[in-house]
Protein backbone atom coordinates (compact mmCIF):
# COMPACT_ATOMS: atom_id res chain seq x y z
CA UNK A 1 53.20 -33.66 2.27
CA UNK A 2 49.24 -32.51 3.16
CA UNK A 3 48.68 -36.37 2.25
CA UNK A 4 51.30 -37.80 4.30
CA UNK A 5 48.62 -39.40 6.94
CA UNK A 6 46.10 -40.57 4.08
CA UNK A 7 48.77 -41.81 1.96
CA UNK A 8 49.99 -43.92 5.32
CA UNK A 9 47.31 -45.23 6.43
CA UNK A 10 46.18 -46.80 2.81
CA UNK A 11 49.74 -48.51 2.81
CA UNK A 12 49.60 -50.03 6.25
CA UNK A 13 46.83 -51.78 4.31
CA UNK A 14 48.79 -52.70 1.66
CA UNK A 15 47.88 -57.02 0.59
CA UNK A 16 50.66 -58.96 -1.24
CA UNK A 17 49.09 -61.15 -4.05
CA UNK A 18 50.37 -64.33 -4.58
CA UNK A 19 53.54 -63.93 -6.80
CA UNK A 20 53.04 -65.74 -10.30
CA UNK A 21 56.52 -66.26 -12.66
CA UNK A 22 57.01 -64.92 -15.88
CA UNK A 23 59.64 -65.63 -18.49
CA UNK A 24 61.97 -62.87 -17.52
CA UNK A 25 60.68 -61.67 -13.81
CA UNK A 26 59.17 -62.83 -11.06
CA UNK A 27 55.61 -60.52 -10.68
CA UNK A 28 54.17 -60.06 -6.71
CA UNK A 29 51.27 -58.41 -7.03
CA UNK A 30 50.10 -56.12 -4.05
CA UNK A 31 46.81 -54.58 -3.46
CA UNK A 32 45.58 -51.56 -1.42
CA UNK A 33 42.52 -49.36 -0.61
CA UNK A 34 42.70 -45.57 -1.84
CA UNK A 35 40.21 -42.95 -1.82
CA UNK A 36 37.77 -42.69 -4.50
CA UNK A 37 39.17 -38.99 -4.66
CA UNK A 38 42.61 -40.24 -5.83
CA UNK A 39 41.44 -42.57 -8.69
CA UNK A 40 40.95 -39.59 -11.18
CA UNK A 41 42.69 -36.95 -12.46
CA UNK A 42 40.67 -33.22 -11.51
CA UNK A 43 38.35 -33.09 -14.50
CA UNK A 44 39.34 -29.83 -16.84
CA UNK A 45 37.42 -26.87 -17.12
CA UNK A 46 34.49 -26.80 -19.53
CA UNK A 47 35.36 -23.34 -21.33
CA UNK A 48 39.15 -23.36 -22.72
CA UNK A 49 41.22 -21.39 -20.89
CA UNK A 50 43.03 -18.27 -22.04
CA UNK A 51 46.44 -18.89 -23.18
CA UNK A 52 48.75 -18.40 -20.72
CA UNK A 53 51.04 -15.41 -20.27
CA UNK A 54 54.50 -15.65 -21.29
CA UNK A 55 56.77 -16.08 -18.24
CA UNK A 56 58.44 -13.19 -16.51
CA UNK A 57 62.26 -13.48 -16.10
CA UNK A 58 61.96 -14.41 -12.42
CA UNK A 59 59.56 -16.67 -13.26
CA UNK A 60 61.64 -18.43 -15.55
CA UNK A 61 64.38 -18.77 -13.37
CA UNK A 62 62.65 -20.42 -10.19
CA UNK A 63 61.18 -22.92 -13.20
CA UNK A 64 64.84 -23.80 -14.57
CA UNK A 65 65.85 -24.00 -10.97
CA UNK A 66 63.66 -26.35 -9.89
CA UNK A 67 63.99 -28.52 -13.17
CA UNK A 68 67.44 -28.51 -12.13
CA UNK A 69 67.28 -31.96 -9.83
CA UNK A 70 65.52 -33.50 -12.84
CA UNK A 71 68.38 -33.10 -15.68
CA UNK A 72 71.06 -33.85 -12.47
CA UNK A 73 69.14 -37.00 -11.94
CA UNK A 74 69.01 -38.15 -15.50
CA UNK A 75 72.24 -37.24 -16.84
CA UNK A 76 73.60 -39.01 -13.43
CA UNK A 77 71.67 -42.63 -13.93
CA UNK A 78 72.54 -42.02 -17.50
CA UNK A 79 76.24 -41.89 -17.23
CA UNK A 80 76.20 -44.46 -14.38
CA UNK A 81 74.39 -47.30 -16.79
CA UNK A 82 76.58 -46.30 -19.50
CA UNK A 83 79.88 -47.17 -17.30
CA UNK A 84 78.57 -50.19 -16.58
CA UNK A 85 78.54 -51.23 -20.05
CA UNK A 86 80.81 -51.38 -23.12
CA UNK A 87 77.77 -52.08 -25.75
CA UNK A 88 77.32 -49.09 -28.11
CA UNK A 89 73.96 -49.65 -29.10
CA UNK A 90 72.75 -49.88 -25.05
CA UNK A 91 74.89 -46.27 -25.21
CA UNK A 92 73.09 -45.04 -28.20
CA UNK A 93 69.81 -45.89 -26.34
CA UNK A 94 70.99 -43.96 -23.28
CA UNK A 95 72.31 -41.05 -25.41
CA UNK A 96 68.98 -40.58 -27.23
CA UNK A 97 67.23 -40.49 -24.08
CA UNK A 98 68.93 -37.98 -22.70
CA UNK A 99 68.79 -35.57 -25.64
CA UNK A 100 64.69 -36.48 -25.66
CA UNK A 101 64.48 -35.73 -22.03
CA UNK A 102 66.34 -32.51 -22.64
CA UNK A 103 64.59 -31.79 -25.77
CA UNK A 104 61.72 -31.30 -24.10
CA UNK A 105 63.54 -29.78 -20.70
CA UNK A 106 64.00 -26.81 -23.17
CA UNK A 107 60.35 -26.74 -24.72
CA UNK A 108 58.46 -26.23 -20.91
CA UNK A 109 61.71 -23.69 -19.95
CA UNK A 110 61.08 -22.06 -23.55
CA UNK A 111 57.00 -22.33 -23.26
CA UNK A 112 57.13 -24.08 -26.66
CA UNK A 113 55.74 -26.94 -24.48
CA UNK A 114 54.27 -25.91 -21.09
CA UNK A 115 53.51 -29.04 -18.97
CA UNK A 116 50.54 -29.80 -17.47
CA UNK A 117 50.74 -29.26 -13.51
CA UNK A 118 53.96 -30.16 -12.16
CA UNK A 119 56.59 -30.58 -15.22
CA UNK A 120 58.91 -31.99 -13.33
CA UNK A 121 56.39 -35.33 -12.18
CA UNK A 122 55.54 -34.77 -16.32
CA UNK A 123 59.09 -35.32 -17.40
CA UNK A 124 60.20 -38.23 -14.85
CA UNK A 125 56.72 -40.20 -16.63
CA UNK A 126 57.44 -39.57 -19.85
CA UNK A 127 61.38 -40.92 -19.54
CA UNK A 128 61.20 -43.56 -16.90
CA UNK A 129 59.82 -46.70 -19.28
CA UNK A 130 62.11 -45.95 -21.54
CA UNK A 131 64.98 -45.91 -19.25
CA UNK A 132 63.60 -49.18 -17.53
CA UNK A 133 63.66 -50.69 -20.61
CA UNK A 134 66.80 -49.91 -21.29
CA UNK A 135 68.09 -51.31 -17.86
CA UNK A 136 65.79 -54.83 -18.44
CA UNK A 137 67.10 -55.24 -21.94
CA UNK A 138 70.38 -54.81 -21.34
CA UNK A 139 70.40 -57.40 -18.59
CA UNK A 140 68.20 -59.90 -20.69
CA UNK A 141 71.20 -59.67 -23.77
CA UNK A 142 73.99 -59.25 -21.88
CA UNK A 143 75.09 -55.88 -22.24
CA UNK A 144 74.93 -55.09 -18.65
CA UNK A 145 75.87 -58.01 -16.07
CA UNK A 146 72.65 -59.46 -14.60
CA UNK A 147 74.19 -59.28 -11.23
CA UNK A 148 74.01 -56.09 -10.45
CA UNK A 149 71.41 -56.17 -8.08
CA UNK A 150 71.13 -52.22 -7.58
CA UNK A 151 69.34 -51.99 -10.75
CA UNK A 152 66.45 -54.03 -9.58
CA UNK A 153 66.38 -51.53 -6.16
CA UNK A 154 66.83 -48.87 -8.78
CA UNK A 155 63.87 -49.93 -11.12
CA UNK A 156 61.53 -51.05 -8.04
CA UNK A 157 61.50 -47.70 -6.45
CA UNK A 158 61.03 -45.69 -9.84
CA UNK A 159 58.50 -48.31 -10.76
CA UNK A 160 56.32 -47.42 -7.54
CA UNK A 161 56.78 -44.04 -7.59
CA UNK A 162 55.09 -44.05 -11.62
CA UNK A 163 52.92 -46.87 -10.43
CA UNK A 164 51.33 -44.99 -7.60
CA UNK A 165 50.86 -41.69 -10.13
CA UNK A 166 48.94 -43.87 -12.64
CA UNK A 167 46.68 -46.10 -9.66
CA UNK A 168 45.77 -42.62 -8.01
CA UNK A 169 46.60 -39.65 -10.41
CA UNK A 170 44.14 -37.44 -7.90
CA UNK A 171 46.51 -37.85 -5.94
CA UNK A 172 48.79 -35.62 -7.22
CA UNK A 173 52.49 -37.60 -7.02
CA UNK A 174 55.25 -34.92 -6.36
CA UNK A 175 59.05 -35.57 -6.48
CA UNK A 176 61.33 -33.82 -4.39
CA UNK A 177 64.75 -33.07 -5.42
CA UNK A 178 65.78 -35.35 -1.70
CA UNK A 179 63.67 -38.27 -3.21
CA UNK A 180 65.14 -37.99 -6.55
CA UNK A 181 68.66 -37.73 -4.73
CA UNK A 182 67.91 -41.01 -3.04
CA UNK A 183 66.85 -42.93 -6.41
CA UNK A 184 70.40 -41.93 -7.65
CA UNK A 185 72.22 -42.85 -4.93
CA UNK A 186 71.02 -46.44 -5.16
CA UNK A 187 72.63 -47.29 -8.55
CA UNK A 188 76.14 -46.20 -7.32
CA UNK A 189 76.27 -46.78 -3.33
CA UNK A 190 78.89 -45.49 -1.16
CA UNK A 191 79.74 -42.83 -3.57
CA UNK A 192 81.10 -39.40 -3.10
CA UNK A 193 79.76 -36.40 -3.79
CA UNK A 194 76.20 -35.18 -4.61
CA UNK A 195 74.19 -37.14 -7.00
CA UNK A 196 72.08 -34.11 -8.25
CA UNK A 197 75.63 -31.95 -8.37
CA UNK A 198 74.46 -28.97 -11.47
CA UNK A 199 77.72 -28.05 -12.96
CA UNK A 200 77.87 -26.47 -16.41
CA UNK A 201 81.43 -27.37 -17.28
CA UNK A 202 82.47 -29.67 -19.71
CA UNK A 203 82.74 -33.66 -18.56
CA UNK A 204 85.64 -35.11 -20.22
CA UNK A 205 83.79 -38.89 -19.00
CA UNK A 206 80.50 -37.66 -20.11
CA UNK A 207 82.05 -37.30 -23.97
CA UNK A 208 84.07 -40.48 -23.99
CA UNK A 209 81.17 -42.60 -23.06
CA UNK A 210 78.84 -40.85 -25.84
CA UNK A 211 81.67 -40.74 -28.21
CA UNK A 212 81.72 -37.07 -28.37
CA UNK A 213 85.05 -35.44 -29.48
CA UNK A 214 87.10 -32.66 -27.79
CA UNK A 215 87.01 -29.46 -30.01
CA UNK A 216 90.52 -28.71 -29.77
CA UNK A 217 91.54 -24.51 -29.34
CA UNK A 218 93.93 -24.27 -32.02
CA UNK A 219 93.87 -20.18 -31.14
CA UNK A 220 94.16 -18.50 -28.27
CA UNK A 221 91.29 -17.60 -26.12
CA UNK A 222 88.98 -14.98 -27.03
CA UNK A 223 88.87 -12.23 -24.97
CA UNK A 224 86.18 -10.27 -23.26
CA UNK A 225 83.95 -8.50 -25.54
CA UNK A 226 84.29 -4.36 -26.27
CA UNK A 227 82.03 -2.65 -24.86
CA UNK A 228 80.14 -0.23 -27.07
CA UNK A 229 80.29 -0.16 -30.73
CA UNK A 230 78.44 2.90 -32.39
CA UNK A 231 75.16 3.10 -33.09
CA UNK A 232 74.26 2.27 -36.58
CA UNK A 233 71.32 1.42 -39.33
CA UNK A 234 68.93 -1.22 -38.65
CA UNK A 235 71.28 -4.07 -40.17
CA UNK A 236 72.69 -4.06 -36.82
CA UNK A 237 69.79 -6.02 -35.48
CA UNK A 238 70.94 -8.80 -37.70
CA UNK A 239 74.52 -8.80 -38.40
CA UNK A 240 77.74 -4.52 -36.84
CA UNK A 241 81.07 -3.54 -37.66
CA UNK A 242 83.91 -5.74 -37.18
CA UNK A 243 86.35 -6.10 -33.47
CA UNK A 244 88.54 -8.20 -36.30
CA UNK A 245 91.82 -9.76 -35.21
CA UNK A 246 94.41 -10.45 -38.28
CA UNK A 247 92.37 -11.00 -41.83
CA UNK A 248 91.96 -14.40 -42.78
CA UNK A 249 92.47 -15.71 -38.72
CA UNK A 250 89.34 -17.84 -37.16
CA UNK A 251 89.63 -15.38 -34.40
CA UNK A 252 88.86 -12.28 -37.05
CA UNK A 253 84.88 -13.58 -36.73
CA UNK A 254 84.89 -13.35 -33.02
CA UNK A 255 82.66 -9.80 -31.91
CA UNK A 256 82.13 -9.07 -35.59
CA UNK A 257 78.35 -7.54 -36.37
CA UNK A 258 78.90 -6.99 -39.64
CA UNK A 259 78.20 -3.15 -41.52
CA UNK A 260 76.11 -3.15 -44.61
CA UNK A 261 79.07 -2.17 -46.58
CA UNK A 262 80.80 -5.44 -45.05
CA UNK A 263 78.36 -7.97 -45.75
CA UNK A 264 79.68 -9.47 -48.60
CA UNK A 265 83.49 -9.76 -46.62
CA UNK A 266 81.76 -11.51 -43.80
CA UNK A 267 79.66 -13.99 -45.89
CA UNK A 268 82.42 -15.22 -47.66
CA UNK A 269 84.39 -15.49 -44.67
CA UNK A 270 81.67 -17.32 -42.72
CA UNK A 271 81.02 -19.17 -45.81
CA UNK A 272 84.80 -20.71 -45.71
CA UNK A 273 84.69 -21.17 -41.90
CA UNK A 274 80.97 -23.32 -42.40
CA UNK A 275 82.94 -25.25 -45.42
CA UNK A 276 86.13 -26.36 -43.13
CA UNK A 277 83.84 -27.42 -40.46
CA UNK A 278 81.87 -29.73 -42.83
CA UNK A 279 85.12 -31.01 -44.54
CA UNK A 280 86.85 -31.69 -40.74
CA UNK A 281 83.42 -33.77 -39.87
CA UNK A 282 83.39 -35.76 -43.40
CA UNK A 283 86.95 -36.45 -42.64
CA UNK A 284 86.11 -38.21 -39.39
CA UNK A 285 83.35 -40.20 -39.74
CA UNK A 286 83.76 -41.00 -43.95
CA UNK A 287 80.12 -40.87 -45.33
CA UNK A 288 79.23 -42.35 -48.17
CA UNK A 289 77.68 -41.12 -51.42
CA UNK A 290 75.17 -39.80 -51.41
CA UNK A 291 75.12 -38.71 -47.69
CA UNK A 292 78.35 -36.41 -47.72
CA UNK A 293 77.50 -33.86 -50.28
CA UNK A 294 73.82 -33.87 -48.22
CA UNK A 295 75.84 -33.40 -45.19
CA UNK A 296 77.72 -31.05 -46.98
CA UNK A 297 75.24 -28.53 -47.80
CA UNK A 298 73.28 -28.96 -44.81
CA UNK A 299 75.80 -27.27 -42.20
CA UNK A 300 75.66 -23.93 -43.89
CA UNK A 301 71.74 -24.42 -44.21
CA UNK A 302 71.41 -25.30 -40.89
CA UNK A 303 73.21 -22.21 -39.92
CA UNK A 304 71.49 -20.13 -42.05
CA UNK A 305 67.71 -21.06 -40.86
CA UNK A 306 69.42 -20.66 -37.20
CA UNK A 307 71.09 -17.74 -37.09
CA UNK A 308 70.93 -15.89 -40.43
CA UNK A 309 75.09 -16.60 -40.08
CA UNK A 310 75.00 -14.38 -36.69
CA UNK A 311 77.23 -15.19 -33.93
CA UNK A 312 76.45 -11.92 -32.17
CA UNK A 313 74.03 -8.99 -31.76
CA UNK A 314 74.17 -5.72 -29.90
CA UNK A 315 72.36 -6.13 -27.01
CA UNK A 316 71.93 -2.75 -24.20
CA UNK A 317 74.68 -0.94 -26.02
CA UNK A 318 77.10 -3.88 -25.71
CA UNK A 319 78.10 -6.94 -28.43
CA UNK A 320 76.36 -10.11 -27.26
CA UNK A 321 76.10 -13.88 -27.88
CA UNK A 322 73.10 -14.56 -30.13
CA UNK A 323 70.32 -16.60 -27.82
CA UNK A 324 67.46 -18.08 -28.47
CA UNK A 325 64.08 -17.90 -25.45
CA UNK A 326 64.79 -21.55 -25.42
CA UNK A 327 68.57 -21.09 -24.62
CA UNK A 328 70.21 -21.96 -27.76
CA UNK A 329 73.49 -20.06 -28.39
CA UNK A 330 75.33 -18.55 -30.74
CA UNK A 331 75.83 -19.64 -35.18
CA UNK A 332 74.83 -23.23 -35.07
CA UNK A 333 71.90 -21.56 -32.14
CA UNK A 334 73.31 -25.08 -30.06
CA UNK A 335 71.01 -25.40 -27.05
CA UNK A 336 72.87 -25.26 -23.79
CA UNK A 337 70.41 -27.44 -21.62
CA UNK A 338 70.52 -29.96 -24.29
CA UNK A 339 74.39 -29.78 -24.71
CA UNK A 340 75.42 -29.36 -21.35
CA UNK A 341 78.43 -31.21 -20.36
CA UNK A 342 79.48 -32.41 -23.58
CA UNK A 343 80.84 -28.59 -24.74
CA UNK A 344 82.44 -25.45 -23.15
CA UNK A 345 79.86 -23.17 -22.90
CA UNK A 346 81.88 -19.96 -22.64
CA UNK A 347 83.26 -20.94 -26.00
CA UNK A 348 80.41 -21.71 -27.63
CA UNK A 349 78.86 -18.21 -26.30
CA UNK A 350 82.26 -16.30 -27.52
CA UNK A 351 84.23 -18.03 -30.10
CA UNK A 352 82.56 -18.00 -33.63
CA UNK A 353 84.65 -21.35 -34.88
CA UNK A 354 84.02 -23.59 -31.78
CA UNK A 355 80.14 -22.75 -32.01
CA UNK A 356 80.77 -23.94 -35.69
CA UNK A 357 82.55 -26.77 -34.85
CA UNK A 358 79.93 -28.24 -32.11
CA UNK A 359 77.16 -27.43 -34.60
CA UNK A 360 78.85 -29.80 -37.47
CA UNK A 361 79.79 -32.53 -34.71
CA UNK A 362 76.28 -32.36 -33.61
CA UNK A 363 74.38 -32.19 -37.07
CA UNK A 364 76.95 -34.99 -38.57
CA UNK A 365 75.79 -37.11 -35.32
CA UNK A 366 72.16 -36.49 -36.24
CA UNK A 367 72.60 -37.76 -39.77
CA UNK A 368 73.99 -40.67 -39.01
CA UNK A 369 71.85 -41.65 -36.14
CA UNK A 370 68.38 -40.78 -37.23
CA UNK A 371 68.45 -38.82 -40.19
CA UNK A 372 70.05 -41.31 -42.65
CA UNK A 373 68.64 -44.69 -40.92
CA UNK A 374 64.92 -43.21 -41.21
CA UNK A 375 65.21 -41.79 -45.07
CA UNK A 376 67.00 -45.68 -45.56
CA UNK A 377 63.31 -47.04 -44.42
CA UNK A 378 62.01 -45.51 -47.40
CA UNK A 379 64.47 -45.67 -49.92
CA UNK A 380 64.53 -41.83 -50.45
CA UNK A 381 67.70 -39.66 -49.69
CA UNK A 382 65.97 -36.68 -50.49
CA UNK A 383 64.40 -37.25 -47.06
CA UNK A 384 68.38 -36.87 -45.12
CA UNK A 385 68.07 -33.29 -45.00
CA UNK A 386 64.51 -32.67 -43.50
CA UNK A 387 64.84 -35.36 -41.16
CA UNK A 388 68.21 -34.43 -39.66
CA UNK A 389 67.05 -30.74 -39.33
CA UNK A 390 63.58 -31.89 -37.61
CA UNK A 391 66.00 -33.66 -35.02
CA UNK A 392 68.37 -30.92 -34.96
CA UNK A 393 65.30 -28.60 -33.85
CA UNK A 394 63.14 -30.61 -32.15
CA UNK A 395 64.73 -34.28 -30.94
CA UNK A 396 65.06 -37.43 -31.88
CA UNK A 397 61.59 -38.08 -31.70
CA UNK A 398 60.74 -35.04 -34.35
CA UNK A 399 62.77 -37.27 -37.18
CA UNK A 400 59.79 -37.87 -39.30
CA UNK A 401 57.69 -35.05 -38.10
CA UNK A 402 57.66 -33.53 -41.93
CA UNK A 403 56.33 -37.07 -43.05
CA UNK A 404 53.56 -37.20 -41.06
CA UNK A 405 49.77 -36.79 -42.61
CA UNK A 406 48.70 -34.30 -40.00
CA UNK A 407 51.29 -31.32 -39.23
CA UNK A 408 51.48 -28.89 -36.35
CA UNK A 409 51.47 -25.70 -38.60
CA UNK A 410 54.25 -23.73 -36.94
CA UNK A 411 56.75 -26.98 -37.50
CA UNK A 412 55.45 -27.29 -41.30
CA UNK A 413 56.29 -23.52 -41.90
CA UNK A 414 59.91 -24.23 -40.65
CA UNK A 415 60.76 -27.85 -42.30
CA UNK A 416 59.28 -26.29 -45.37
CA UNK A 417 61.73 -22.74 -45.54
CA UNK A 418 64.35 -25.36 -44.41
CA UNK A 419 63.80 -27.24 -47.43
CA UNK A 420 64.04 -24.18 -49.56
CA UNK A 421 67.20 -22.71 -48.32
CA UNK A 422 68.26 -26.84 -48.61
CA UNK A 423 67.45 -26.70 -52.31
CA UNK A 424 68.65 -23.25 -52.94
CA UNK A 425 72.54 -24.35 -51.13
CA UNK A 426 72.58 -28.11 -52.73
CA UNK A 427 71.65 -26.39 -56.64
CA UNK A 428 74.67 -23.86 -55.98
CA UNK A 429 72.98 -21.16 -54.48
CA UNK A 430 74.41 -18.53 -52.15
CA UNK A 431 73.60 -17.58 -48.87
CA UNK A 432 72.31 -13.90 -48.53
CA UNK A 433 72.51 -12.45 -45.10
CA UNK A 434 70.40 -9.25 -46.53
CA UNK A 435 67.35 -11.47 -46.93
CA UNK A 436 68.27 -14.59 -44.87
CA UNK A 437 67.90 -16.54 -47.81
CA UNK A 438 69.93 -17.76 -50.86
CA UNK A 439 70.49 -16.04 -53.99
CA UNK A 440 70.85 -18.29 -57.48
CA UNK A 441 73.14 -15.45 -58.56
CA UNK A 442 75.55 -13.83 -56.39
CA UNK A 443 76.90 -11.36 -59.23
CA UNK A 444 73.34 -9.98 -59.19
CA UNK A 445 72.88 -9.19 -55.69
């Protein structure tokens, strides 16, 4: 807003080119004067800053808040492109922006990833080509009728908004949740309700257009957690005592921190619970040798690097969801900004088996998607596992991350004890919630 006037006055300059014709557009170049100021970026500082301090709670909050509009916006052009179009693989595209954008959503909110100056300007740059690619291939092939002429407002305005950041990045482009609000409302005109609407409930349209199935309650409810279970050894800090409904039940997991003493009950209770969620998934989707018995082992491997097999924790006296800085929940630690509006996030907070549940659905969707169509590029299975987890952590851009020459070290030390607990489940092994890692010999323990 302090460059309203300047801003103005260079685009009451503005020159149209004369327009030249490609094969698939029509280009009219324009032209204007801007400040020498505005053609570069504010040079860095010479000494290296000090690494910034983690953020405070508030802090965090008014930075999920106002990365709000920016998730709205997506998830809203998103799901508007897809219902204009029946082609899965234009979906697929759509889906795996989304998760990307999201992906890293969760990396600036968790300071995995802190953007430079305004991360919301940083996340519309890094997903708008891909989502105007999306929009001008699926016109070129058909998938999306050619017709609709609100894409081309759509894709103009976005294009000038990224065009203007890259012709004058000193200028210091800012989007406002309003202007944002606007861009949505021109792919869908004349309809109701708020484009930028944040709403954490499940979207019944949302999963039928991504092909994401209903996790049906086949028990009741869970109800709200006890409040204070006695204070016990330091075991508690992993896995205390049980608030067990009937033995044998789904519901018996629900609010149980395992005792020392019960460890061994709970494993092998967990242990069935990870099994049946593997065997429903295989079920479904039928994958072939030797990608089920890979799938197989990796849910309770992915569970175990998650969430040592936790659920829940004592937190201020009280039993409490397990979460993650970066807003993962629960088991299968599923990430709630990533996930939101595909699952119930109550249940995934409270109910042991439907956190198990969306963590197979999820990790079965990664193997098929990325995992298995990457390791198929080199011939080598053995690479299923390490890919699917580096998406399950990190996005659909991390797939090969564990291939690469040069490693960031922190994501080498994880794909690396992933692939150990991997080897130590697929050769028989059993998990060991004492350690957090698997034992060869579970008589010995």
């Amino acid at each position: 807003p302090q460059r309203a006037a300047e801003l103005e006055a260079a685009v009451r300059q503005l020159q149209v080119q004369p327009p030249r014709v490609e094969p698939n557009a029509v280009v009219v170049p324009i032209a204007l004067e801007l400040p020498d100021a505005w053609l570069a970026a504010p040079a860095a500082p010479v000494a290296a800053a000090a690494p910034a301090a983690p953020l405070t709670e508030a802090e965090l909050e008014v930075l999920e808040k106002a990365l709000e509009p920016w998730d709205a916006f997506l998830l809203y052009a998103v799901k508007q492109v897809a219902l204009d179009s029946e082609n899965s693989a234009l979906r697929q595209r759509l889906f795996t922006l989304l998760l990307e954008s999201r992906y890293r959503l969760a990396e600036i909110l968790s300071g995995d990833a802190p953007a430079a100056g305004d991360p919301l300007r940083e996340l519309f740059v890094d997903a708008w080509e891909e989502l105007r690619a999306i929009l001008a291939d699926g016109q070129r092939d058909g998938a999306l009728d050619a017709s609709l002429l609100r894409y081309a407002a759509f894709v103009d305005a976005g294009d000038a908004l990224l065009a203007l950041d890259r012709a004058a990045p000193g200028l210091g482009m800012t989007l406002s949740a309003d202007g944002l609000r606007q861009l949505a409302r021109s792919l869908r005109p004349g309809a109701a309700g708020d484009p930028l609407a944040y709403d954490w409930a499940a979207d019944p349209q949302l999963r039928r257009l991504f092909g994401v199935e209903e996790i049906p309650d086949s028990e009741p409810p869970p109800s709200s957690p006890p409040s204070s279970p006695p204070t016990r050894s330091w075991l508690d800090l992993f896995v205390a005592r049980a608030y067990a409904a009937e033995p044998g039940a789904e519901k018996a997991l629900d609010r149980w921190i395992p005792r020392r003493d019960e460890l061994d009950a709970y494993e092998a209770r967990i242990g069935r619970l990870l099994q049946k969620a593997a065997a429903t998934e295989l079920q479904r989707a039928s994958l072939a040798a030797p990608y089920d018995k890979i799938y197989r082992n990796m849910v309770p491997t992915t569970a175990l690097i998650e969430s040592c097999w936790r659920q829940y924790v004592v937190r201020g006296g009280k039993v409490s969801y397990l979460r993650s800085g970066s807003g993962s929940i629960g088991i299968m630690q599923i990430n709630q900004i990533v996930w939101r509006g595909f699952y119930e996030l109550e249940r995934l907070r409270w109910d042991t088996a439907y956190n198990t549940k969306a963590g197979a659905q999820i990790l079965m969707r990664y193997v098929k998607d990325y995992a298995i169509p990457y390791a198929e590029k080199s011939g080598d299975p053995n690479q299923v596992p390490r890919a699917a987890y580096a998406v399950y952590n990190a996005g659909p851009r991390a797939v090969g991350r564990f291939d690469k020459p040069k490693k960031h070290p922190r994501e080498e030390r994880v794909d690396e004890h992933l692939w150990t607990l991997y080897q130590g489940i697929a050769s028989g092994g059993q998990a060991d919630l004492r350690t957090c890692g698997v034992s060869t010999a579970a008589a010995g323990r």
